[in-house]
C-alpha atoms as a PDB file:
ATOM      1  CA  UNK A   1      52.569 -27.392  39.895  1.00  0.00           C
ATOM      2  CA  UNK A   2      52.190 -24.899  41.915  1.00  0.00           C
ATOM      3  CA  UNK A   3      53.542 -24.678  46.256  1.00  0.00           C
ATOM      4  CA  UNK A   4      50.700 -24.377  48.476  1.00  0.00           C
ATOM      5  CA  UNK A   5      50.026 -24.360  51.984  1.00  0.00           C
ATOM      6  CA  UNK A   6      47.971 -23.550  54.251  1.00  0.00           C
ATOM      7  CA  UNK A   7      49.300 -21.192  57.578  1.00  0.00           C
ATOM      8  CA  UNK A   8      47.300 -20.191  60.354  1.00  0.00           C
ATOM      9  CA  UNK A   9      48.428 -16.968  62.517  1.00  0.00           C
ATOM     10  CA  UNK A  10      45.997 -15.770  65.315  1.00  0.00           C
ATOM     11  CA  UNK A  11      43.040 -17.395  64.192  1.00  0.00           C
ATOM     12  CA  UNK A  12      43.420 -16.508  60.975  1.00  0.00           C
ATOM     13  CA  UNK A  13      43.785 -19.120  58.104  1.00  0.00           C
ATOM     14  CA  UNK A  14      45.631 -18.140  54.641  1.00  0.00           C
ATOM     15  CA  UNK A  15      46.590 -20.035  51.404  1.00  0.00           C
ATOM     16  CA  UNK A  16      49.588 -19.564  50.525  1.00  0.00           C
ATOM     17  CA  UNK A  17      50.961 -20.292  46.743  1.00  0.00           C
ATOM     18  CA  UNK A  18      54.364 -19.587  45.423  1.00  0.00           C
ATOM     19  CA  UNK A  19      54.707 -18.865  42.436  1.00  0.00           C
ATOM     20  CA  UNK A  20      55.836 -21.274  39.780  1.00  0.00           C
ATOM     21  CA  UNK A  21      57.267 -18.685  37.681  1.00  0.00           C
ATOM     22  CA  UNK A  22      58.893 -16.706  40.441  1.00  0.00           C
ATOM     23  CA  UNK A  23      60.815 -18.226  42.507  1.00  0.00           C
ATOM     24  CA  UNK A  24      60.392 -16.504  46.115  1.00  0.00           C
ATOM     25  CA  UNK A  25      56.840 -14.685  45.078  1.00  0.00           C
ATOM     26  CA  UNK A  26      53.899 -15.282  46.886  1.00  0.00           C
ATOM     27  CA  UNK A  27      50.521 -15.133  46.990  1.00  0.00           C
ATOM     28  CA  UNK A  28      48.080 -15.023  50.682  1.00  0.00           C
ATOM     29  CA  UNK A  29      44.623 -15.443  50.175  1.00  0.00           C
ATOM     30  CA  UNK A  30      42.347 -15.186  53.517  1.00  0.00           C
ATOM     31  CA  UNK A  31      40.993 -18.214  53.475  1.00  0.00           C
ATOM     32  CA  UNK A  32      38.340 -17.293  56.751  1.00  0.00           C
ATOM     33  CA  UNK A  33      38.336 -13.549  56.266  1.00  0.00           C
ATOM     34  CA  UNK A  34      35.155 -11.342  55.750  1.00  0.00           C
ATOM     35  CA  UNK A  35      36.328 -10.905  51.990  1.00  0.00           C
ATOM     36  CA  UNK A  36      35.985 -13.727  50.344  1.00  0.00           C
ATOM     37  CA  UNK A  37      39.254 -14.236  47.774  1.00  0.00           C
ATOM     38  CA  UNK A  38      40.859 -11.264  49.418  1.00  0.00           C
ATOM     39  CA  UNK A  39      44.640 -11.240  50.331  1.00  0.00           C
ATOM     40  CA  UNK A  40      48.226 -10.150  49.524  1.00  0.00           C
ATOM     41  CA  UNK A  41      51.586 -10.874  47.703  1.00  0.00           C
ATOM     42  CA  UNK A  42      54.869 -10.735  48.792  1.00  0.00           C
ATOM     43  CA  UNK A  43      58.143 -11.492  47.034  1.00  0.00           C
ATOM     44  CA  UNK A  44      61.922 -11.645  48.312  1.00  0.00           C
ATOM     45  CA  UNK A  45      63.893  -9.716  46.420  1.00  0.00           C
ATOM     46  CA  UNK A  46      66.780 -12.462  46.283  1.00  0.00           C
ATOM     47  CA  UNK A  47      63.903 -14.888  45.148  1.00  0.00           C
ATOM     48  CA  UNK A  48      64.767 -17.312  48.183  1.00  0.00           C
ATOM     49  CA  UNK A  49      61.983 -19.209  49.369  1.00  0.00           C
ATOM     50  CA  UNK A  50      59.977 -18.110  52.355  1.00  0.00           C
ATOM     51  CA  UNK A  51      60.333 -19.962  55.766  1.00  0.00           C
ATOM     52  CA  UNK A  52      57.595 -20.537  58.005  1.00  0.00           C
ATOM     53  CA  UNK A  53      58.114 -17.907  60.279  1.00  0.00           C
ATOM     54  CA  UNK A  54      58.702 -15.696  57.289  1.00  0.00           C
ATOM     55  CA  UNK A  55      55.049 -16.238  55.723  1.00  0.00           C
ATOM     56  CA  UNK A  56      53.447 -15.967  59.395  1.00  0.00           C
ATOM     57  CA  UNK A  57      55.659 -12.147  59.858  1.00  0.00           C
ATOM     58  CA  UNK A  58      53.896 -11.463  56.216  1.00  0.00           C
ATOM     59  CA  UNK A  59      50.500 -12.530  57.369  1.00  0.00           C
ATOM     60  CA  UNK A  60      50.533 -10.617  60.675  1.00  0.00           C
ATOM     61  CA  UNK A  61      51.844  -7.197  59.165  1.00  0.00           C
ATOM     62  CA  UNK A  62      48.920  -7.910  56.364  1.00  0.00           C
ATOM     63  CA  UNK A  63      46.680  -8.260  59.072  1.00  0.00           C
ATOM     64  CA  UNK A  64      47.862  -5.166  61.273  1.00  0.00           C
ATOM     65  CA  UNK A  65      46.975  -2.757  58.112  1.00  0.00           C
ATOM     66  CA  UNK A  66      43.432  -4.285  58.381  1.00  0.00           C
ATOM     67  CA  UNK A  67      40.586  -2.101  59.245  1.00  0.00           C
ATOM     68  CA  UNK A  68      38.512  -4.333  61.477  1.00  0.00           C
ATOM     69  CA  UNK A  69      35.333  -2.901  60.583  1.00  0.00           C
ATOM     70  CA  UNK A  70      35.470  -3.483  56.859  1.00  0.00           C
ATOM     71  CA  UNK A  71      38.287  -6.320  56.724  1.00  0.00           C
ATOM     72  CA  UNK A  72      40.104  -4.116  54.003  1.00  0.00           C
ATOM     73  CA  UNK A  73      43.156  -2.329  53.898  1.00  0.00           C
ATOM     74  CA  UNK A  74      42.255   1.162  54.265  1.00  0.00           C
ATOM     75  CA  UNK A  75      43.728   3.565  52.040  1.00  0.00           C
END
């Protein structure tokens, strides 16, 4: 089974799942973002599991890379 939760930063509501497989992976999907499905994964590199505060410093640097007009990372 897989770790999921639901974290909220700004407004902004994600789903997060770890990954069974991986201990410390992660995956962020913008749950009320423009894109539906769209999001991000993050890992530690010790494999520890994320805190809260951890998984809301991951969603706000996602969400700083953001171009507001297309609600995309811009390359």
């Amino acid at each position: 089974m897989h770790d999921t939760q639901h974290v909220e930063v700004d407004g902004q509501v994600f789903r997060v799942t770890g990954r069974q497989d991986q201990p410390g992976q992660y995956d962020y999907e913008w749950v009320n973002g423009p894109n539906p499905g769209y999001g991000f994964s993050v890992g530690a590199s010790d494999n520890h599991p994320f805190t809260t505060v951890e998984h809301e410093e991951a969603i706000r640097d996602f969400l700083a890379q953001v171009d507001p007009r297309t609600g995309y990372i811009e390359d």
